[in-house]
C-alpha atoms as a PDB file:
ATOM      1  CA  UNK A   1    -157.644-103.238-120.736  1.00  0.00           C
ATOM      2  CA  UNK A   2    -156.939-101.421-117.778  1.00  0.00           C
ATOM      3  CA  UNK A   3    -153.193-100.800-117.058  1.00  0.00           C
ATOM      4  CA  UNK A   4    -152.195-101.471-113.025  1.00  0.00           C
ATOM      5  CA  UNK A   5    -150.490 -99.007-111.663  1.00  0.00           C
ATOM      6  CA  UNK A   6    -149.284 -98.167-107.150  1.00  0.00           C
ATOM      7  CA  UNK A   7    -148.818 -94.601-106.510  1.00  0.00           C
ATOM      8  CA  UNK A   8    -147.489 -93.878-102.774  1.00  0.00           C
ATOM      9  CA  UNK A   9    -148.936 -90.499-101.714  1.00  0.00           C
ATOM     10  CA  UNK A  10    -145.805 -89.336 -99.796  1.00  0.00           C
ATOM     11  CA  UNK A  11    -148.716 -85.598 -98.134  1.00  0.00           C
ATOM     12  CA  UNK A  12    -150.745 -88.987 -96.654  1.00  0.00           C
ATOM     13  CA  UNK A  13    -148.170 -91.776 -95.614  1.00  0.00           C
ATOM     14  CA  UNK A  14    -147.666 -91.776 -91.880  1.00  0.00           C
ATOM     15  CA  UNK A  15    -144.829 -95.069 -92.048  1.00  0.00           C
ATOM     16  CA  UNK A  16    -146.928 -97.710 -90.405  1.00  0.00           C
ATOM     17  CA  UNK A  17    -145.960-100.252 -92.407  1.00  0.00           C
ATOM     18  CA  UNK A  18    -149.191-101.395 -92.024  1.00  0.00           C
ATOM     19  CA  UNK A  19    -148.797-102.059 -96.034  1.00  0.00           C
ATOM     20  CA  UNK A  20    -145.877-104.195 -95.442  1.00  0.00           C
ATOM     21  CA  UNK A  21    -147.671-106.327 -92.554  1.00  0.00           C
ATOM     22  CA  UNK A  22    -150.531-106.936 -95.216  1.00  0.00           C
ATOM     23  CA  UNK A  23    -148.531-108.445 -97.497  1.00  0.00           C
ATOM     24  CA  UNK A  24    -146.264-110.681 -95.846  1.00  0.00           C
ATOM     25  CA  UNK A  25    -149.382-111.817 -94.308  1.00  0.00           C
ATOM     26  CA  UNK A  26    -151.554-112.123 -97.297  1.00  0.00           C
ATOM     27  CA  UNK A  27    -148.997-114.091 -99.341  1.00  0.00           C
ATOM     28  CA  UNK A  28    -146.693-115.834 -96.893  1.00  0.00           C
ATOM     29  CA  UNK A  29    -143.834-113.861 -97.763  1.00  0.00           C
ATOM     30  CA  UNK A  30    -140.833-116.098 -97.135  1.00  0.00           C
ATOM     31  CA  UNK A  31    -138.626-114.882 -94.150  1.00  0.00           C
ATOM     32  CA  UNK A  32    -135.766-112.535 -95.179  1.00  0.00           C
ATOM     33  CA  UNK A  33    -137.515-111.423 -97.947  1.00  0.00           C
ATOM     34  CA  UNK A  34    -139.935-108.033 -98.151  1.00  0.00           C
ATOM     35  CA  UNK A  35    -141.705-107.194-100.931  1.00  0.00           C
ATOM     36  CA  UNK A  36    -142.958-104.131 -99.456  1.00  0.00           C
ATOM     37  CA  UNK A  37    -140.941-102.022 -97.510  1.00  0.00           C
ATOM     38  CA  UNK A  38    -141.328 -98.076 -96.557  1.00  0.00           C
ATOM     39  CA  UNK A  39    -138.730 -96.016 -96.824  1.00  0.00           C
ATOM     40  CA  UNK A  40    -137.997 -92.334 -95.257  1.00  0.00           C
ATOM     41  CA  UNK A  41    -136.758 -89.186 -97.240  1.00  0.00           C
ATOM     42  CA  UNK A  42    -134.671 -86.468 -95.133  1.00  0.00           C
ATOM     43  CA  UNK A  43    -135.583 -88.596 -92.397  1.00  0.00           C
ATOM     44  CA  UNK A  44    -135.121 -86.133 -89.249  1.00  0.00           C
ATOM     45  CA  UNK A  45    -135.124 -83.264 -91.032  1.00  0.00           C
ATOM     46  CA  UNK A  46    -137.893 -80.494 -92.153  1.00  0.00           C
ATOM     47  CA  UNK A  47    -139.538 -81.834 -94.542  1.00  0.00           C
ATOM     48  CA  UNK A  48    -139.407 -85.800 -94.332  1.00  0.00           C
ATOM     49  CA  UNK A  49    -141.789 -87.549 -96.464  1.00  0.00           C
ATOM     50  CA  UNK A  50    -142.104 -91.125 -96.209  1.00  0.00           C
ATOM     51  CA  UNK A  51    -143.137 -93.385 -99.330  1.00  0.00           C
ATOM     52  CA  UNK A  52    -144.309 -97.304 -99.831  1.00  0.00           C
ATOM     53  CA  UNK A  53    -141.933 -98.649-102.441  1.00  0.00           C
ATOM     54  CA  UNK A  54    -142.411-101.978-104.062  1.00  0.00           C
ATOM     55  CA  UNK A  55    -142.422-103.160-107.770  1.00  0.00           C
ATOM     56  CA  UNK A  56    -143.738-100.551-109.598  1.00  0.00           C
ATOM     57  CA  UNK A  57    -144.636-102.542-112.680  1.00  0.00           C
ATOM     58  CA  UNK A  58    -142.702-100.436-114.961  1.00  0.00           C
ATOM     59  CA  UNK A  59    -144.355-100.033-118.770  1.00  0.00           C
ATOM     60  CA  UNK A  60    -140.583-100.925-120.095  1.00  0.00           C
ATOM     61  CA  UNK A  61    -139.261-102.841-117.216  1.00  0.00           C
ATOM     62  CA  UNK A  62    -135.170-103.131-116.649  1.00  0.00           C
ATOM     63  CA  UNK A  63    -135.535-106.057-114.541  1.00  0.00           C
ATOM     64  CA  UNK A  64    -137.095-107.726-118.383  1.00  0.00           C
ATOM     65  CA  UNK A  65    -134.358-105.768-120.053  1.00  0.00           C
ATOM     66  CA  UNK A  66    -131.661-107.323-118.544  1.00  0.00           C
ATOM     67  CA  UNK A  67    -132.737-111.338-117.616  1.00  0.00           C
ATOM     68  CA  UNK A  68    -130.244-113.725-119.510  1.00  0.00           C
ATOM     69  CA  UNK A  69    -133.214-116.132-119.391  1.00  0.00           C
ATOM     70  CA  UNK A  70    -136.680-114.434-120.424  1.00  0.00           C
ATOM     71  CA  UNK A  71    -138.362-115.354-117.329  1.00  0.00           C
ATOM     72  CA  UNK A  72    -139.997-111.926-116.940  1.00  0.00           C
ATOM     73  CA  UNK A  73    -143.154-111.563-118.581  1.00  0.00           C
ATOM     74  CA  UNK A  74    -146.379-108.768-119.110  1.00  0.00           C
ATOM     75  CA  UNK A  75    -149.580-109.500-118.341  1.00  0.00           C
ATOM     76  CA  UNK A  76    -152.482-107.887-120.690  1.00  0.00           C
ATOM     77  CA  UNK A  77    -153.345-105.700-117.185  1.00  0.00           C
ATOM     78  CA  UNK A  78    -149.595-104.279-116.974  1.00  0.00           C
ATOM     79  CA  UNK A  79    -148.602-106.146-114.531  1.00  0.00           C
ATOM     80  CA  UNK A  80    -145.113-107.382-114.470  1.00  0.00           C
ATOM     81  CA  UNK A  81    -144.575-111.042-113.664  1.00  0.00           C
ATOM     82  CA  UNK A  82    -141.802-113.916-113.465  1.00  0.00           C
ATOM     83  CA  UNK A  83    -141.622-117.298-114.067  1.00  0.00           C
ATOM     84  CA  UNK A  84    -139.638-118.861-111.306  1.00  0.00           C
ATOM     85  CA  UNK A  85    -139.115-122.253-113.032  1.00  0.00           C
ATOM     86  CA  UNK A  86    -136.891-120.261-115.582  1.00  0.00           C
ATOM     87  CA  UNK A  87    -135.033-118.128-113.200  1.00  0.00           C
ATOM     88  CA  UNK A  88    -131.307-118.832-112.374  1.00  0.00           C
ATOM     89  CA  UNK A  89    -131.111-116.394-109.678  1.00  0.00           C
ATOM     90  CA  UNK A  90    -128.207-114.211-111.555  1.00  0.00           C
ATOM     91  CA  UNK A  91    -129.305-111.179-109.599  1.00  0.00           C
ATOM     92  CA  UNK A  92    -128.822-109.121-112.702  1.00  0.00           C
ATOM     93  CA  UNK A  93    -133.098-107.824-111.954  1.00  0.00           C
ATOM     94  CA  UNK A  94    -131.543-106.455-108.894  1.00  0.00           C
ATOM     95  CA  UNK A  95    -129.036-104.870-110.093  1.00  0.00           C
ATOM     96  CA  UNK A  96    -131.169-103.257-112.870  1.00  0.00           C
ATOM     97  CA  UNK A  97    -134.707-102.109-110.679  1.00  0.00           C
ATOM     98  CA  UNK A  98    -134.394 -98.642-109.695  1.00  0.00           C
ATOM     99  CA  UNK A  99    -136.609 -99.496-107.037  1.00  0.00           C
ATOM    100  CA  UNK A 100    -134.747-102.809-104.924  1.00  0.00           C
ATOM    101  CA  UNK A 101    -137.918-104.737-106.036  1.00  0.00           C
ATOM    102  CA  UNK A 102    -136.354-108.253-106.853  1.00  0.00           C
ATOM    103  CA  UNK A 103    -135.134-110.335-103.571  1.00  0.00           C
ATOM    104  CA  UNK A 104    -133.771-113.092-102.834  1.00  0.00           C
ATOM    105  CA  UNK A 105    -134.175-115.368 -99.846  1.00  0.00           C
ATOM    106  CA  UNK A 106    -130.481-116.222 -99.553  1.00  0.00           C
ATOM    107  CA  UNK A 107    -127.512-114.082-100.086  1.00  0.00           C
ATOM    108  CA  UNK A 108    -124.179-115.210-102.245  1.00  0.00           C
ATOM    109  CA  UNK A 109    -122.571-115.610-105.376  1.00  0.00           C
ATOM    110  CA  UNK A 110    -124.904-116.487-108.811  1.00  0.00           C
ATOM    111  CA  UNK A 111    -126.226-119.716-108.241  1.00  0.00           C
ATOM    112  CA  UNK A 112    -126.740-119.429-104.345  1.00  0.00           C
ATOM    113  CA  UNK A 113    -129.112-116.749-103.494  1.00  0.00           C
ATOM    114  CA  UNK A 114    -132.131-118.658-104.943  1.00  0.00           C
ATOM    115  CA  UNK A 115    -135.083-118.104-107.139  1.00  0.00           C
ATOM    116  CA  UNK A 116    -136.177-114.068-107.303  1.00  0.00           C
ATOM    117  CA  UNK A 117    -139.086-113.183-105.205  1.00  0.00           C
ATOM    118  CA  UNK A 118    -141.130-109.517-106.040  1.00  0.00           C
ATOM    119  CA  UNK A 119    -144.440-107.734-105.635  1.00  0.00           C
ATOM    120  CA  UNK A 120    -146.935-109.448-108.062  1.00  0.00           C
ATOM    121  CA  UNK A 121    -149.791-106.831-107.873  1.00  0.00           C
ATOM    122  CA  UNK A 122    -151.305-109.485-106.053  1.00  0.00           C
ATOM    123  CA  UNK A 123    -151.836-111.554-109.523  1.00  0.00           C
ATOM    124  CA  UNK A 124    -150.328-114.449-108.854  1.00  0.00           C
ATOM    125  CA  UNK A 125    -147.959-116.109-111.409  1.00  0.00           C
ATOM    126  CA  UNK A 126    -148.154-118.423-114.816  1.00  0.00           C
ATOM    127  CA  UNK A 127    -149.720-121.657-112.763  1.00  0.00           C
ATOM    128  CA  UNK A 128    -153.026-122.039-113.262  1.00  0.00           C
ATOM    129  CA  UNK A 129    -155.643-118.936-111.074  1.00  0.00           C
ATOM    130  CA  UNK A 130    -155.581-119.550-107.256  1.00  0.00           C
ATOM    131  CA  UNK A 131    -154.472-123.330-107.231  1.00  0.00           C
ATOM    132  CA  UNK A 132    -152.007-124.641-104.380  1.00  0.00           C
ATOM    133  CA  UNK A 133    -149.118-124.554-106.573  1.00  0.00           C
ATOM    134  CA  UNK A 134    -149.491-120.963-107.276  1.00  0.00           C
ATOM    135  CA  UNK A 135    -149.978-119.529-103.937  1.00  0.00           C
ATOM    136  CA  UNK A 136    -147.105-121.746-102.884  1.00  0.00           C
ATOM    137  CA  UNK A 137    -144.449-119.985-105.514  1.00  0.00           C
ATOM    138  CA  UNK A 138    -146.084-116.929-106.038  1.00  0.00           C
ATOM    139  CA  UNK A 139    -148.729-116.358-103.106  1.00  0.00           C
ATOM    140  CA  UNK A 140    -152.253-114.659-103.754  1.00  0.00           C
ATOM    141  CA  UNK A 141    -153.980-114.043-106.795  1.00  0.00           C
ATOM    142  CA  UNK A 142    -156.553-111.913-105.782  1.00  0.00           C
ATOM    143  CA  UNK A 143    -156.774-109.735-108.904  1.00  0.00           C
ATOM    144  CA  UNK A 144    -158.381-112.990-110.461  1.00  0.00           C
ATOM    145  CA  UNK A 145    -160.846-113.002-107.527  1.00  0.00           C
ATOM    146  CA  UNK A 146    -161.694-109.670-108.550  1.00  0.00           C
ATOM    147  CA  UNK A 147    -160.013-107.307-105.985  1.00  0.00           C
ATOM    148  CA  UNK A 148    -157.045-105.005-105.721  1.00  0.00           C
ATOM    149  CA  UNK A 149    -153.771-105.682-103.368  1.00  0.00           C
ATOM    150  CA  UNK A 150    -154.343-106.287-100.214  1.00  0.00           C
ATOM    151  CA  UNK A 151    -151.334-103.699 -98.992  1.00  0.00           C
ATOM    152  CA  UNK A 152    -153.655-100.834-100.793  1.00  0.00           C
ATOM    153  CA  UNK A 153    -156.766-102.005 -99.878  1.00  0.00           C
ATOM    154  CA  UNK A 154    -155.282-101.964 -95.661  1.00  0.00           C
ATOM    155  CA  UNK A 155    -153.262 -98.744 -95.599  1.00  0.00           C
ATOM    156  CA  UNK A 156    -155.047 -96.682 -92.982  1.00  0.00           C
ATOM    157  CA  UNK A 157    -154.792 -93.187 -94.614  1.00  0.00           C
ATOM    158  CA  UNK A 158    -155.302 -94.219 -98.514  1.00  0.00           C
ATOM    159  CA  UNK A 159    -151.614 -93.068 -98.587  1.00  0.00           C
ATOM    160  CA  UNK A 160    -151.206 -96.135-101.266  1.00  0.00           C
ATOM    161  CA  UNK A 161    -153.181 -96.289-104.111  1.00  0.00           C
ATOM    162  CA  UNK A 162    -153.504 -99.246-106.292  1.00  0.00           C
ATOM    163  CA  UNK A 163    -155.633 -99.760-109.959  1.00  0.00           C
ATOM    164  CA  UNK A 164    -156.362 -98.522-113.240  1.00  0.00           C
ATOM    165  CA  UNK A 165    -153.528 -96.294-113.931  1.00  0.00           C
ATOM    166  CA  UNK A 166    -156.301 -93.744-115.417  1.00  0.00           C
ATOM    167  CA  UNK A 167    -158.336 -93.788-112.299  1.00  0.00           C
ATOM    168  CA  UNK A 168    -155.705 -93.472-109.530  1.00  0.00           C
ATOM    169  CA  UNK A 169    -153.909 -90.570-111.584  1.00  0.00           C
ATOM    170  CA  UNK A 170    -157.452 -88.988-111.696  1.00  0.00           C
ATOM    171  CA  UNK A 171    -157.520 -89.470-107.189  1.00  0.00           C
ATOM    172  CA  UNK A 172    -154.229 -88.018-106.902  1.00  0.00           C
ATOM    173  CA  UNK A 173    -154.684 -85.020-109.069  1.00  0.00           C
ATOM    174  CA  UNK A 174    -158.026 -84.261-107.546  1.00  0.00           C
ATOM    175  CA  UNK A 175    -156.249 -84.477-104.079  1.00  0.00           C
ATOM    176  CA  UNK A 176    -153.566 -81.974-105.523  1.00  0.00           C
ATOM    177  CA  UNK A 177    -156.202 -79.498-106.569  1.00  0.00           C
ATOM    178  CA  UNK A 178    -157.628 -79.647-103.363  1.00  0.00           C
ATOM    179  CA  UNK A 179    -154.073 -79.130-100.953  1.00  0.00           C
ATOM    180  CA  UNK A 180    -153.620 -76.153-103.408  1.00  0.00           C
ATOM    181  CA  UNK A 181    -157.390 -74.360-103.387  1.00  0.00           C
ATOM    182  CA  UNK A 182    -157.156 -70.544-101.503  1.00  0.00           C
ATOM    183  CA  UNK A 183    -159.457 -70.662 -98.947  1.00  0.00           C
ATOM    184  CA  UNK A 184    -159.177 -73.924 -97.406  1.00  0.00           C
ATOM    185  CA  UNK A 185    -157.379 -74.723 -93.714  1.00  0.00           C
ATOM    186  CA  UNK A 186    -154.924 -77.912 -94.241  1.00  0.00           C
ATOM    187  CA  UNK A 187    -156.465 -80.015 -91.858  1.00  0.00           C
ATOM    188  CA  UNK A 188    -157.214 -83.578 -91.135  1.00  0.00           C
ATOM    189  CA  UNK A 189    -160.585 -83.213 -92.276  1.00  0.00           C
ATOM    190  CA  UNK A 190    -159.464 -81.714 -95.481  1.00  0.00           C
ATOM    191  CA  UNK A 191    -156.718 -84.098 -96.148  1.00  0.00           C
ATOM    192  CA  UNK A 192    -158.372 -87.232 -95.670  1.00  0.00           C
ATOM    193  CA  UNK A 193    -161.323 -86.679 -97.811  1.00  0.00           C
ATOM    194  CA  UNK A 194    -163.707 -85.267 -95.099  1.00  0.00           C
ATOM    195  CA  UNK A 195    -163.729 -81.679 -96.032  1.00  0.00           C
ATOM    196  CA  UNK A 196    -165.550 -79.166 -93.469  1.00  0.00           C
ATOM    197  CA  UNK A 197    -165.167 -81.609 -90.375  1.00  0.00           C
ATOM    198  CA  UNK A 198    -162.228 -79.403 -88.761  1.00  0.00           C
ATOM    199  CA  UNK A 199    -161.527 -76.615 -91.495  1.00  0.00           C
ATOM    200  CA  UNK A 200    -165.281 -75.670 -91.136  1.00  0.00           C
ATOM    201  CA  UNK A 201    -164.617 -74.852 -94.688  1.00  0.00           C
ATOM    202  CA  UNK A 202    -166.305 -76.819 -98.071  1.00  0.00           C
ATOM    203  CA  UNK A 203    -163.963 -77.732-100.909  1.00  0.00           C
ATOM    204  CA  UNK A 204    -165.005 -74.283-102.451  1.00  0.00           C
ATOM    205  CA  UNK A 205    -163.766 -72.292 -98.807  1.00  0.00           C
ATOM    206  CA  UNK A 206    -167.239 -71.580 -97.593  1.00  0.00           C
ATOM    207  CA  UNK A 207    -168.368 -72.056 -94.615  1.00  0.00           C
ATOM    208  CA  UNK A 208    -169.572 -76.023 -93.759  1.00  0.00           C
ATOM    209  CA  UNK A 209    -173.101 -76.867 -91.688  1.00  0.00           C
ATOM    210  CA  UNK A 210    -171.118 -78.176 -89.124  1.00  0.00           C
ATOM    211  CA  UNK A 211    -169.247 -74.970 -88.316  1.00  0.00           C
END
């Protein structure tokens, strides 16, 4: 089975939050609650990258680790779900995710904040595929129907990639290769997977047909 995986490519990310607008949108994200969000790193200063962050469906996941009650659970794709009939709301997942993925609609002590809300990968939860009930508590399934998240699928520069962990490792190293080739101009062209449009240079640094 293939093993989901997000990777944020921080060379391609322009903060749009165009990502975050998708998903709130796509699943009815409850108000005060963002299961997306971007975030900026030396923000001002030479240098500053800006990466998506949401759950990142850890292989040994903390937020599991920790829960008093079992209500996290693995599905056979990797993806790292909850059962919000069985959550308390403790707010020990929040305290445990290196990444701020668990939220809760309401702040307060345990017992007040209300049932954890996270990034599903866009698969749903444990009611039955794409019913009411489901995109109620847990909003679109759309891995069942086949596709990827819809924050992935919408970024504008392919900044966020989302899928087979095999296959988006494979993108990301072949865009690596290609930033670090002698020979070719870092352009837009270049960097977004049209190579010779600006550079005038192929991926091997000779001259393109449009040049």
């Amino acid at each position: 089975m293939a093993r989901m995986k997000f990777l944020c490519d921080a060379e391609r990310c322009i903060e749009c939050n165009g990502c975050v607008t998708a998903c709130k949108n796509e699943n009815e994200v409850p108000w005060g609650i963002n299961r997306r969000r971007v975030v900026s790193i030396n923000d001002g200063s030479p240098g500053e990258r800006s990466l998506s962050v949401a759950c990142m469906h850890c292989s040994d996941a903390p937020c599991s680790a920790v829960c008093p009650v079992d209500c996290f659970y693995t599905t056979d794709d990797g993806v790292v779900l909850h059962d919000k009939d069985i959550c308390i709301g403790c707010g020990y997942c929040f305290y445990a995710c290196p990444f701020g993925a668990p939220q809760f609609p309401e702040g307060g002590a345990y017992g007040s904040r209300g049932k954890m809300d996270k990034c599903t990968f866009c698969a749903g939860g444990p009611l039955p595929d794409n019913s009411a009930e489901e995109f109620r508590e847990y909003g679109s399934n759309r891995l069942a129907q086949g596709k990827l998240p819809l924050c992935a699928e919408m970024c504008a520069t392919k900044a966020l990639l989302a899928g087979d962990g095999n296959v988006v490792s494979d993108i990301f190293r072949q865009r690596s290769v290609g930033r670090a080739s002698p020979g070719i101009a870092w352009a837009w062209g270049v960097a977004y997977g049209k190579p010779g449009i600006r550079s005038g240079r192929d991926m091997s640094g000779k001259a393109s047909s449009e040049e």
